[in-house]
C-alpha atoms as a PDB file:
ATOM      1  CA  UNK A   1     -10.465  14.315  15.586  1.00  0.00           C
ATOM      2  CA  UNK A   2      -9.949  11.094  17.215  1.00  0.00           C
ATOM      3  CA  UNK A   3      -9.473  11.923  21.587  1.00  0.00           C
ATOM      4  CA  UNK A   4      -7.233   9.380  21.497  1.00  0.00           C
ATOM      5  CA  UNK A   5      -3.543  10.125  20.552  1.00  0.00           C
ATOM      6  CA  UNK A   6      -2.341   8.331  17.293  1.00  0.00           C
ATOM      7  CA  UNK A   7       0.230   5.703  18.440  1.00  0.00           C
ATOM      8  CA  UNK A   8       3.430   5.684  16.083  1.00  0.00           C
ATOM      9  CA  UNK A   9       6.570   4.009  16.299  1.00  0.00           C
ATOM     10  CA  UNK A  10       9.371   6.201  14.024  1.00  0.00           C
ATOM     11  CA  UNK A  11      11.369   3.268  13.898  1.00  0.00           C
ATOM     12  CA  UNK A  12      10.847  -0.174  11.185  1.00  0.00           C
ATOM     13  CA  UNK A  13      11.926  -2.906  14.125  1.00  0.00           C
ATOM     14  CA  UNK A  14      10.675  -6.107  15.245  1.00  0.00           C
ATOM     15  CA  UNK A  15       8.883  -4.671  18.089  1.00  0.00           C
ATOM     16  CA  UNK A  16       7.220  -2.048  15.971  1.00  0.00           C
ATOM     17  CA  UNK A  17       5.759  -4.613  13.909  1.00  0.00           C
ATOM     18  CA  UNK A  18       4.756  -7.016  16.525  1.00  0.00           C
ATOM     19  CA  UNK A  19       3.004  -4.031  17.973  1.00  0.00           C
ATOM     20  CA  UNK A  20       1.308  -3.168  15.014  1.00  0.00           C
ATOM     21  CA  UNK A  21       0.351  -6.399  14.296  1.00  0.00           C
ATOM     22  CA  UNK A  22      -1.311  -6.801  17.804  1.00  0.00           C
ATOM     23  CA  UNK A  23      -3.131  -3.059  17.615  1.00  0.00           C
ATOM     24  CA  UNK A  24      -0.962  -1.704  20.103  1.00  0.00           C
ATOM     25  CA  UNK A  25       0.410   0.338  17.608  1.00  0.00           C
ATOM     26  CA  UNK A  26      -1.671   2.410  14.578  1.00  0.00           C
ATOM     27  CA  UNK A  27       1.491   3.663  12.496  1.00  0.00           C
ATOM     28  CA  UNK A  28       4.975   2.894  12.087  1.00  0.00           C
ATOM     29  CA  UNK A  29       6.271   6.104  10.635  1.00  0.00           C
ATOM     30  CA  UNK A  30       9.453   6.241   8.835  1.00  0.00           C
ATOM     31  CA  UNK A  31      10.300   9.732   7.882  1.00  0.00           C
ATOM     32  CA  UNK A  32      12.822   9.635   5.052  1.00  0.00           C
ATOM     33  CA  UNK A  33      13.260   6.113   4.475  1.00  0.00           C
ATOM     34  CA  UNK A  34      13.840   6.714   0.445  1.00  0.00           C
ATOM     35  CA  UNK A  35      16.673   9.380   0.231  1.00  0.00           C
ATOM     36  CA  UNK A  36      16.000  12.586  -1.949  1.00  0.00           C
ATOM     37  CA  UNK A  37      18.199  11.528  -4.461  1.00  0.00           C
ATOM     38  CA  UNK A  38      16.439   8.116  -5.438  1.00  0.00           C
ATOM     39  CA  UNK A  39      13.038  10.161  -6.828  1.00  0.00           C
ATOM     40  CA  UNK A  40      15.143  12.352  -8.818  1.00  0.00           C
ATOM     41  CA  UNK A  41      16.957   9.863 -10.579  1.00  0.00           C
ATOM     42  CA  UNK A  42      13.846   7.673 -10.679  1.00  0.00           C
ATOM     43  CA  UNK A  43      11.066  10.084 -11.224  1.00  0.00           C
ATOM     44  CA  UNK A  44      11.419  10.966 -14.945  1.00  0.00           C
ATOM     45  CA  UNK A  45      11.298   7.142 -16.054  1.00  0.00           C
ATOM     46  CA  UNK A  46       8.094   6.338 -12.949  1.00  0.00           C
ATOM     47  CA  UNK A  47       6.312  10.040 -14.693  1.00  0.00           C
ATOM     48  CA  UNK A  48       6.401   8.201 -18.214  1.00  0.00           C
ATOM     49  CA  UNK A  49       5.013   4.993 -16.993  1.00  0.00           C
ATOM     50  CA  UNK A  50       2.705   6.576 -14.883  1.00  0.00           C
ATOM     51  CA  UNK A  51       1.512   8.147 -17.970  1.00  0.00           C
ATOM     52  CA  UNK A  52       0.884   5.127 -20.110  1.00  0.00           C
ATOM     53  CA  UNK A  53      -0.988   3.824 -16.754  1.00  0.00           C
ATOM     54  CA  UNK A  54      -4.333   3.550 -15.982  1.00  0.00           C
ATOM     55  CA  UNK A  55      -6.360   1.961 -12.828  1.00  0.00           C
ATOM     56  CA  UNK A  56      -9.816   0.355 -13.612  1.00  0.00           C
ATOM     57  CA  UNK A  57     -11.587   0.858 -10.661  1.00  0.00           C
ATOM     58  CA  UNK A  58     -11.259   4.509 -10.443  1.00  0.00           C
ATOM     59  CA  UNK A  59      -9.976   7.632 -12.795  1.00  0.00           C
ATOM     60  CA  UNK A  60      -8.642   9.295  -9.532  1.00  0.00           C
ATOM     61  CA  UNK A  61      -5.427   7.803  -9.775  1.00  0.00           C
ATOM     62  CA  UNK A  62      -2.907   5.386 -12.303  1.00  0.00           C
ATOM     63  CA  UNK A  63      -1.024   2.717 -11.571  1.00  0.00           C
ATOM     64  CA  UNK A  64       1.694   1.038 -12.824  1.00  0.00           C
ATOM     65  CA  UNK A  65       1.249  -2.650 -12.250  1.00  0.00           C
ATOM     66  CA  UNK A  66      -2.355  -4.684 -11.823  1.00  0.00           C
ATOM     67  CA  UNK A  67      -3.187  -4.471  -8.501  1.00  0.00           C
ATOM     68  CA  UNK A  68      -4.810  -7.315  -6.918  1.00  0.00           C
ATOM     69  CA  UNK A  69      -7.537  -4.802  -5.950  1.00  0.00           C
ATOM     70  CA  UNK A  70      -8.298  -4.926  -9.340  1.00  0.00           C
ATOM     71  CA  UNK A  71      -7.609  -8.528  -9.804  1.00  0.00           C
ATOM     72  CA  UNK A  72     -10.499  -9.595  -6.718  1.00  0.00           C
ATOM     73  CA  UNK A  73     -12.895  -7.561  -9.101  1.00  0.00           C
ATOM     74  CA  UNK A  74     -12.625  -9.717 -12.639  1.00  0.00           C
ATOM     75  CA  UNK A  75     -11.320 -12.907 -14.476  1.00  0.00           C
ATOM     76  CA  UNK A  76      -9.518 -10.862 -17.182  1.00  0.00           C
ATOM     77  CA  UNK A  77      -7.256  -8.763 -14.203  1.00  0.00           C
ATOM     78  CA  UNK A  78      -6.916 -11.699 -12.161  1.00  0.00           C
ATOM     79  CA  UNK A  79      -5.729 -13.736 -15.258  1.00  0.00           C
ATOM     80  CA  UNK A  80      -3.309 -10.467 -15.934  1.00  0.00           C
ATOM     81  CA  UNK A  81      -1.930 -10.332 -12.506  1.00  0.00           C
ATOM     82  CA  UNK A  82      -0.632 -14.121 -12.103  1.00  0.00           C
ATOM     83  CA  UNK A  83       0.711 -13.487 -15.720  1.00  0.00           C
ATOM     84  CA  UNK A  84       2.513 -10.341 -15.544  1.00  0.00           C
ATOM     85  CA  UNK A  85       3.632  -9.924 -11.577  1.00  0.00           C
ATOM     86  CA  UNK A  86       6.994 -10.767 -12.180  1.00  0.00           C
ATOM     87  CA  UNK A  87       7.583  -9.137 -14.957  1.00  0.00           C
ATOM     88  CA  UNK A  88       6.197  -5.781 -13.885  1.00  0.00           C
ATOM     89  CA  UNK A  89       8.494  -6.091 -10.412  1.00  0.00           C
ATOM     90  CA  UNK A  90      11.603  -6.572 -12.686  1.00  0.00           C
ATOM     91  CA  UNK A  91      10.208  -3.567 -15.069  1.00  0.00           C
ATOM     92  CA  UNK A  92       9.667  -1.376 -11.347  1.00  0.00           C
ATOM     93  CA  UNK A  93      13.156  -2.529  -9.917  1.00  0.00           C
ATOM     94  CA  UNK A  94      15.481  -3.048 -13.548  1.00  0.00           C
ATOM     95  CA  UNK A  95      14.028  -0.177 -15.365  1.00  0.00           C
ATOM     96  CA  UNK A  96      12.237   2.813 -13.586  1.00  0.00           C
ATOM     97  CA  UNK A  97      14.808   2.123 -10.356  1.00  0.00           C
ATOM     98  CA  UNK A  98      17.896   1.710 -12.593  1.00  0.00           C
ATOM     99  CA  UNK A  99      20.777   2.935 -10.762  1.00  0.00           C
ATOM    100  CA  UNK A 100      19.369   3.950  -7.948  1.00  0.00           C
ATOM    101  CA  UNK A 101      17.542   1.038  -6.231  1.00  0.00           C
ATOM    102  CA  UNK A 102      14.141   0.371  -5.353  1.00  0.00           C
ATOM    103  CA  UNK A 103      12.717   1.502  -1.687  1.00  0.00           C
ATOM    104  CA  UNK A 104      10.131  -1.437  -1.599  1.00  0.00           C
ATOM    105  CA  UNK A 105      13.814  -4.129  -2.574  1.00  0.00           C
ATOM    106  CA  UNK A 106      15.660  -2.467   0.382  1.00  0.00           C
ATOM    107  CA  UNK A 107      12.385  -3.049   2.717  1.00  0.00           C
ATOM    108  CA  UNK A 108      12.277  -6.764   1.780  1.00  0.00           C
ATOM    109  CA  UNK A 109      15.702  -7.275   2.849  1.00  0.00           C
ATOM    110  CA  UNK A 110      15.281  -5.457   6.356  1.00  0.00           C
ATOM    111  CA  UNK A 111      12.434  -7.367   6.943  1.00  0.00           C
ATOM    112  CA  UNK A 112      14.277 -10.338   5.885  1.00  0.00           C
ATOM    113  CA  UNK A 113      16.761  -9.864   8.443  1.00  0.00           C
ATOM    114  CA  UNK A 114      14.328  -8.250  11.706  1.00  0.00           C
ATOM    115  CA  UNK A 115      11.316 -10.558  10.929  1.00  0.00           C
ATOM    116  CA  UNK A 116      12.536 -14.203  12.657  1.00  0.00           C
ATOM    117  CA  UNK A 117      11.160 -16.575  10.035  1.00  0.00           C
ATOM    118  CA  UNK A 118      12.168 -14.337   7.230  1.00  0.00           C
ATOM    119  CA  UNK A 119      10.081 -12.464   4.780  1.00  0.00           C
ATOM    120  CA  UNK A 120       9.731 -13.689   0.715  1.00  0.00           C
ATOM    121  CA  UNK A 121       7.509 -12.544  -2.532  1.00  0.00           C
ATOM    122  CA  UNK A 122       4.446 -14.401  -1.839  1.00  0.00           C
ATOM    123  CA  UNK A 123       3.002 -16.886  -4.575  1.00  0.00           C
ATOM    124  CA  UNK A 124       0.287 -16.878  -6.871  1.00  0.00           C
ATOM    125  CA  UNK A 125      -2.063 -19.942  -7.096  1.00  0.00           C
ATOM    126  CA  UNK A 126       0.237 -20.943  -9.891  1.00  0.00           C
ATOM    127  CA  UNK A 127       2.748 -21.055  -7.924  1.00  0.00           C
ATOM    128  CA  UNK A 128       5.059 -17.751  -9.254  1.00  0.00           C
ATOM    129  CA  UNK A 129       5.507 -14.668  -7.166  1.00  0.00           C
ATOM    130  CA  UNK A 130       3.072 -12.239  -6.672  1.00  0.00           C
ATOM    131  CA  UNK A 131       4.202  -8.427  -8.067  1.00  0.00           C
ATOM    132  CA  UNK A 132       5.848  -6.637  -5.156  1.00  0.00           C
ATOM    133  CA  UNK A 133       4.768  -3.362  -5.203  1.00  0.00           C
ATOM    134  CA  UNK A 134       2.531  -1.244  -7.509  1.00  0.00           C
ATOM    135  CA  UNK A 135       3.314   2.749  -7.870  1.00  0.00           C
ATOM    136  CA  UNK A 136       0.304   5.222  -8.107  1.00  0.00           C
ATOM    137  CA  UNK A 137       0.009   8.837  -9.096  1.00  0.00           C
ATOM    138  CA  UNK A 138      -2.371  11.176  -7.991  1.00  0.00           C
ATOM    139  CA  UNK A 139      -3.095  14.516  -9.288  1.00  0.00           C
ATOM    140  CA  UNK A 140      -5.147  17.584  -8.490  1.00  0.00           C
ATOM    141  CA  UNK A 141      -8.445  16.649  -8.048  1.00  0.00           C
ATOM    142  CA  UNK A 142      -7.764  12.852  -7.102  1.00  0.00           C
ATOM    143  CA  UNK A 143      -8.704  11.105  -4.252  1.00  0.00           C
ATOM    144  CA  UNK A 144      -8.909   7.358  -2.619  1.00  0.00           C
ATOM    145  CA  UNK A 145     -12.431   6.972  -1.110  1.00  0.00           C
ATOM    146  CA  UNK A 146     -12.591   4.955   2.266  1.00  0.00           C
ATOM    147  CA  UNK A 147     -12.055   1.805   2.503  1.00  0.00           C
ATOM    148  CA  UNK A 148     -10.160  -1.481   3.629  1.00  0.00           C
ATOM    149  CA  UNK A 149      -8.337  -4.012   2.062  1.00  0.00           C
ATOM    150  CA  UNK A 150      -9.098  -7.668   2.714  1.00  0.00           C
ATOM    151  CA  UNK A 151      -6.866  -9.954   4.444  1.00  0.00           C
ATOM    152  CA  UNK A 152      -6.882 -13.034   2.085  1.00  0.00           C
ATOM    153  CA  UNK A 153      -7.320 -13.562  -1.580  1.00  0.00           C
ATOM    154  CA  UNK A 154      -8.117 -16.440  -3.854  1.00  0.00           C
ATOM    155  CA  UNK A 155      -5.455 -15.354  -6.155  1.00  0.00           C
ATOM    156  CA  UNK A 156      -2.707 -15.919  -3.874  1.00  0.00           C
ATOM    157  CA  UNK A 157      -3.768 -19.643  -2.687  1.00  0.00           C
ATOM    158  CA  UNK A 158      -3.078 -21.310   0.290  1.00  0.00           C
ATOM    159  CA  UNK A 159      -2.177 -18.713   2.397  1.00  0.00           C
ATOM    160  CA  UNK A 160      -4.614 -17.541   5.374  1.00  0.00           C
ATOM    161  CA  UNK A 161      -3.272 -14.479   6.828  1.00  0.00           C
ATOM    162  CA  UNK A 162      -4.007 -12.699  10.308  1.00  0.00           C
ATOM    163  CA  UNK A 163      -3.189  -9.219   9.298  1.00  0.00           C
ATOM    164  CA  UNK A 164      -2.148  -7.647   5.930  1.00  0.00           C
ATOM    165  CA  UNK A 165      -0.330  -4.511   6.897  1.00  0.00           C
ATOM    166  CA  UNK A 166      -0.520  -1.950   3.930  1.00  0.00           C
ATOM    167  CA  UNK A 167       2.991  -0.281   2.942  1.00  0.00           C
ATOM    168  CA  UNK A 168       3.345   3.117   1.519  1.00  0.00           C
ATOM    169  CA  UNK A 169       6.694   4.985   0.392  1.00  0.00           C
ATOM    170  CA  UNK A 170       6.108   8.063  -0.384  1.00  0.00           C
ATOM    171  CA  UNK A 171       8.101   9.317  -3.329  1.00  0.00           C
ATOM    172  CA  UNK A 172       6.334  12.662  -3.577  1.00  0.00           C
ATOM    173  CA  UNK A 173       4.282  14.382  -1.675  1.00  0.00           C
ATOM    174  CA  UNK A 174       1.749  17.556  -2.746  1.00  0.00           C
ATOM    175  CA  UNK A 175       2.653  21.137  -1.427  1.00  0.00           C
ATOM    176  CA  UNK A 176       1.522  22.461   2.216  1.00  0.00           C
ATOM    177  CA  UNK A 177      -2.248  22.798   2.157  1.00  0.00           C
ATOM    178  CA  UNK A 178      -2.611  20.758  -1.074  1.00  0.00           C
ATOM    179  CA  UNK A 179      -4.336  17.231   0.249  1.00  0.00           C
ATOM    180  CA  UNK A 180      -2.776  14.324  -0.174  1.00  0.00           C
ATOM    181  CA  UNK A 181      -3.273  13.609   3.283  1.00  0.00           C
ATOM    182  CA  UNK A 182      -3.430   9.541   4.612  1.00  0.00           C
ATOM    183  CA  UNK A 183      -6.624   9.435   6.563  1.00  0.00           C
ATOM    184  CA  UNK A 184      -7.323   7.054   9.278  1.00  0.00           C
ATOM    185  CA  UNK A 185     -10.399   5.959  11.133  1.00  0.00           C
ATOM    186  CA  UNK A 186     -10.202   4.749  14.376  1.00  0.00           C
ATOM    187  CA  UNK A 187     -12.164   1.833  13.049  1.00  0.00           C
ATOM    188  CA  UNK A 188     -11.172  -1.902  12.503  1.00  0.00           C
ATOM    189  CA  UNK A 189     -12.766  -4.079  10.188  1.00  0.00           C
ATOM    190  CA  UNK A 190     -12.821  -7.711  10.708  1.00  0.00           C
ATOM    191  CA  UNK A 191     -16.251  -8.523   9.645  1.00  0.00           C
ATOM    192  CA  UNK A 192     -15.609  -8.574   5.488  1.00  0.00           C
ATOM    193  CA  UNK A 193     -18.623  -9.670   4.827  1.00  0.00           C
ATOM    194  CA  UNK A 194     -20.233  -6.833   6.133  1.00  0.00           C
ATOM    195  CA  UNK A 195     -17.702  -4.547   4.522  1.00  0.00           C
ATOM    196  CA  UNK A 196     -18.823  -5.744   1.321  1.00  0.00           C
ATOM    197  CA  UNK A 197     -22.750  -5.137   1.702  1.00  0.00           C
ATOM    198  CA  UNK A 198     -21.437  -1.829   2.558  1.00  0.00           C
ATOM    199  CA  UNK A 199     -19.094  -1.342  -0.216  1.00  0.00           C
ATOM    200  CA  UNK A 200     -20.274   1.443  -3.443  1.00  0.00           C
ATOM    201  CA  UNK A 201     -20.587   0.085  -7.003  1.00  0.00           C
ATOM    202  CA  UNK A 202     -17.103   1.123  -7.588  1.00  0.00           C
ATOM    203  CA  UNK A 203     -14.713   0.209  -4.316  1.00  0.00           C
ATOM    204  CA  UNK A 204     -14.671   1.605  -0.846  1.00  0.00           C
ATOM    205  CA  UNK A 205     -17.267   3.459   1.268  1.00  0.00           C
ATOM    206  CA  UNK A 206     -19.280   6.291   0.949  1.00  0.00           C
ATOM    207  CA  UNK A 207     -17.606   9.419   2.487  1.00  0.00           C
ATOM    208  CA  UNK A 208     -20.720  10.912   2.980  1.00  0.00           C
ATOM    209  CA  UNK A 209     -21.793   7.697   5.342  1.00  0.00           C
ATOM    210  CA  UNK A 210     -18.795   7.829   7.744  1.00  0.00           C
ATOM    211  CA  UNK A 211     -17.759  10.391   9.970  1.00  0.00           C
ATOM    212  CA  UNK A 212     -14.301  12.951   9.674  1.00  0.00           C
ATOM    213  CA  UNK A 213     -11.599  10.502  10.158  1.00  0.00           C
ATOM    214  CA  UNK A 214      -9.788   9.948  13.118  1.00  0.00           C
ATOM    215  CA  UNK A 215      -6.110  11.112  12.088  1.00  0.00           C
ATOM    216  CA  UNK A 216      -4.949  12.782   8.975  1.00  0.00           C
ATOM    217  CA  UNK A 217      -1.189  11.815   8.355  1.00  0.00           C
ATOM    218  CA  UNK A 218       0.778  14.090   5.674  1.00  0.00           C
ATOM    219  CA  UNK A 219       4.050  12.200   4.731  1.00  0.00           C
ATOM    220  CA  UNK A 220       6.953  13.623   3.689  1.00  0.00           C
ATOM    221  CA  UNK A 221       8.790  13.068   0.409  1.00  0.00           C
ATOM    222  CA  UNK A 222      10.702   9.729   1.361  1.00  0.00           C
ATOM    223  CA  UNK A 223       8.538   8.647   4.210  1.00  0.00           C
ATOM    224  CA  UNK A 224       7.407   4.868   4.725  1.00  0.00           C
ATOM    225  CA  UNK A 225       4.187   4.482   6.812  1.00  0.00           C
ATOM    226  CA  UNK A 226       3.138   1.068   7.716  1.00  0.00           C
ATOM    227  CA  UNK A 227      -0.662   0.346   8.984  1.00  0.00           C
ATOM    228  CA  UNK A 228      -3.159  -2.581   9.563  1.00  0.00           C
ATOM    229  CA  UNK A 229      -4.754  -2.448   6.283  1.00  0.00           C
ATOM    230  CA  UNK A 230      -7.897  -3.568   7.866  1.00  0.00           C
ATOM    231  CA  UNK A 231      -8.179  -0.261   9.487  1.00  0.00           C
ATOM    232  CA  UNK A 232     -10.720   1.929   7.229  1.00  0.00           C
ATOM    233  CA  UNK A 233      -8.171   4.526   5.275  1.00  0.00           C
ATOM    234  CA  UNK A 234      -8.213   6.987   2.637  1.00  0.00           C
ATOM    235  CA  UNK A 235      -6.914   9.597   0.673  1.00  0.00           C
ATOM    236  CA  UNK A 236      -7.721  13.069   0.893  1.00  0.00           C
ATOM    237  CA  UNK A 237      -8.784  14.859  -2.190  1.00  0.00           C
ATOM    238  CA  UNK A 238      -5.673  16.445  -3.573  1.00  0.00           C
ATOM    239  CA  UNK A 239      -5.888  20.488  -5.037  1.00  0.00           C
ATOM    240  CA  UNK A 240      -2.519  21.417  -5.525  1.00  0.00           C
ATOM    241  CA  UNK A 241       0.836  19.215  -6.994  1.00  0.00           C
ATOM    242  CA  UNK A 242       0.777  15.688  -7.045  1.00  0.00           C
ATOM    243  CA  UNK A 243       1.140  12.048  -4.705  1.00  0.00           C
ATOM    244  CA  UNK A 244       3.406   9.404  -5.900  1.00  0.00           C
ATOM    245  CA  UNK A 245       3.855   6.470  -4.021  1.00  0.00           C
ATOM    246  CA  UNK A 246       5.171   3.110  -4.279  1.00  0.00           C
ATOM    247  CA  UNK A 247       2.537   0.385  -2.070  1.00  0.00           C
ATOM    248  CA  UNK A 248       2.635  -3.127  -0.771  1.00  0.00           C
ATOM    249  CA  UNK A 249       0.983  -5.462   1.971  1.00  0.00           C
ATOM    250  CA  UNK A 250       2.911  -7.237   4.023  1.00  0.00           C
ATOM    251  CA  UNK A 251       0.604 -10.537   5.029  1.00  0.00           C
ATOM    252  CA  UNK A 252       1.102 -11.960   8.306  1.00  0.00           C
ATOM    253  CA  UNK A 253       0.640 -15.580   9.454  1.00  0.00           C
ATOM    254  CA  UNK A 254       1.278 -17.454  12.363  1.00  0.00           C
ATOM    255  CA  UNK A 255       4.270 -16.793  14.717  1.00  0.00           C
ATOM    256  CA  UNK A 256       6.750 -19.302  12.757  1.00  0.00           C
ATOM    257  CA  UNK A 257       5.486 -18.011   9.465  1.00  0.00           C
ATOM    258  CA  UNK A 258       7.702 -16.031   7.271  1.00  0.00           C
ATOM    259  CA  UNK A 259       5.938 -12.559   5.962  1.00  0.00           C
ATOM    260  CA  UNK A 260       4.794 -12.706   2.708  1.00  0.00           C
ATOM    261  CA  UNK A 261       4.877  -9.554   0.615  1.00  0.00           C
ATOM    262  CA  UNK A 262       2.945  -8.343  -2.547  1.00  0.00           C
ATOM    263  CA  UNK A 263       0.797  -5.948  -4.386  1.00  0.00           C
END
């Protein structure tokens, strides 16, 4: 365990994200930000997608949508993620959220109306949005090795951003003593370059290389945790139950820049 103290903000607010965004925060941590009653409406219709899901750069876990993860790692995904953003937001928000509302929709509009410049769907190189948010199931056994997610991205163009915050809502969480946990290091990674010599064959680092991590967050159902995705991060191997959870990045530019959001 890290000796120093995790510093989280329990609040979404300007200053939470400025602080974030300048490391003077680790963790904004919402705790029931997505009411009970959203996953039960919801969770039959995400279950059944999740089922028909897959993820290509690891069997630990589907997802619904094509991540750009997996559209940095091939022609064929990238190609599939400029086509089929948009559509698969409209199938997350108009079909699986019927009724109920998405979590990710309602974040876009409070950052909207906290972040000064705004926040919008960020563009492809084609010049349509990006998808929004992807949602990923774990189950026993599954796990998300360590790892960072880069700041920029051919796929999305022009934009150079300074941070790319990662976004989690947690829709459900496993039991008490069943894994699942969020796992931090206490270790920032601006040199991608050198993350990528490092990286295995698959994504992400080798467990076995690093050290325990710093802090291990466990969510609650409903919780929204915010971090600087270019903090090394995991998932701890679940054993009991299962992890649903709706994810984004929020990229950030300069000071006059709106926030540009996708998956």
């Amino acid at each position: 365990m890290s000796e120093r103290q995790l510093r989280a903000a329990a609040d979404l607010s300007y200053d939470a994200l400025t602080g974030l965004i300048k490391g003077d925060l680790d963790l904004i941590w919402c705790r029931g930000y997505s009411p009970p009653g959203v996953y039960e409406a919801a969770g039959p219709r995400i279950e059944t997608a999740c089922d028909a899901s897959t993820y290509t750069l690891t069997p630990d876990f589907q997802c619904v949508g094509v991540s750009i993860g997996e559209a940095n790692e091939s022609l064929e995904k990238a190609e599939q993620y400029v086509a089929e953003g948009a559509a698969t937001t409209r199938f997350i928000r108009e079909s699986l959220f019927a009724g109920v509302g998405s979590p990710v929709d309602r974040l876009l509009s409070q950052l909207d109306a906290l972040w000064p410049t705004g926040a919008e769907v960020a563009l492809t190189r084609a010049g349509g949005p990006a998808l929004l948010n992807v949602i990923r199931r774990w189950r026993s056994g599954g796990q998300a090795n360590p790892h960072i997610d880069q700041r920029n991205s051919d796929i999305l163009g022009g934009y150079a951003f300074t941070r790319r915050l990662g976004v989690n809502v947690y829709l459900e969480v496993p039991p008490e003593n069943g894994g699942g946990e969020l796992e931090l290091w206490d270790t920032v990674v601006d040199d991608e370059l050198e993350y990528l010599e490092q990286r295995r064959h698959d994504y992400g680092l080798d467990r076995e290389r690093l050290a325990a991590p710093d802090w291990t967050v466990r969510p609650g159902n409903g919780d929204l945790l915010i971090f600087d995705a270019s903090r090394v991060h995991g998932v701890r191997r679940l054993t009991k139950g299962q992890r649903v959870a709706m994810a984004c990045f929020l990229g950030v530019r300069g000071a006059d820049d709106s926030l540009a959001l996708f998956a």
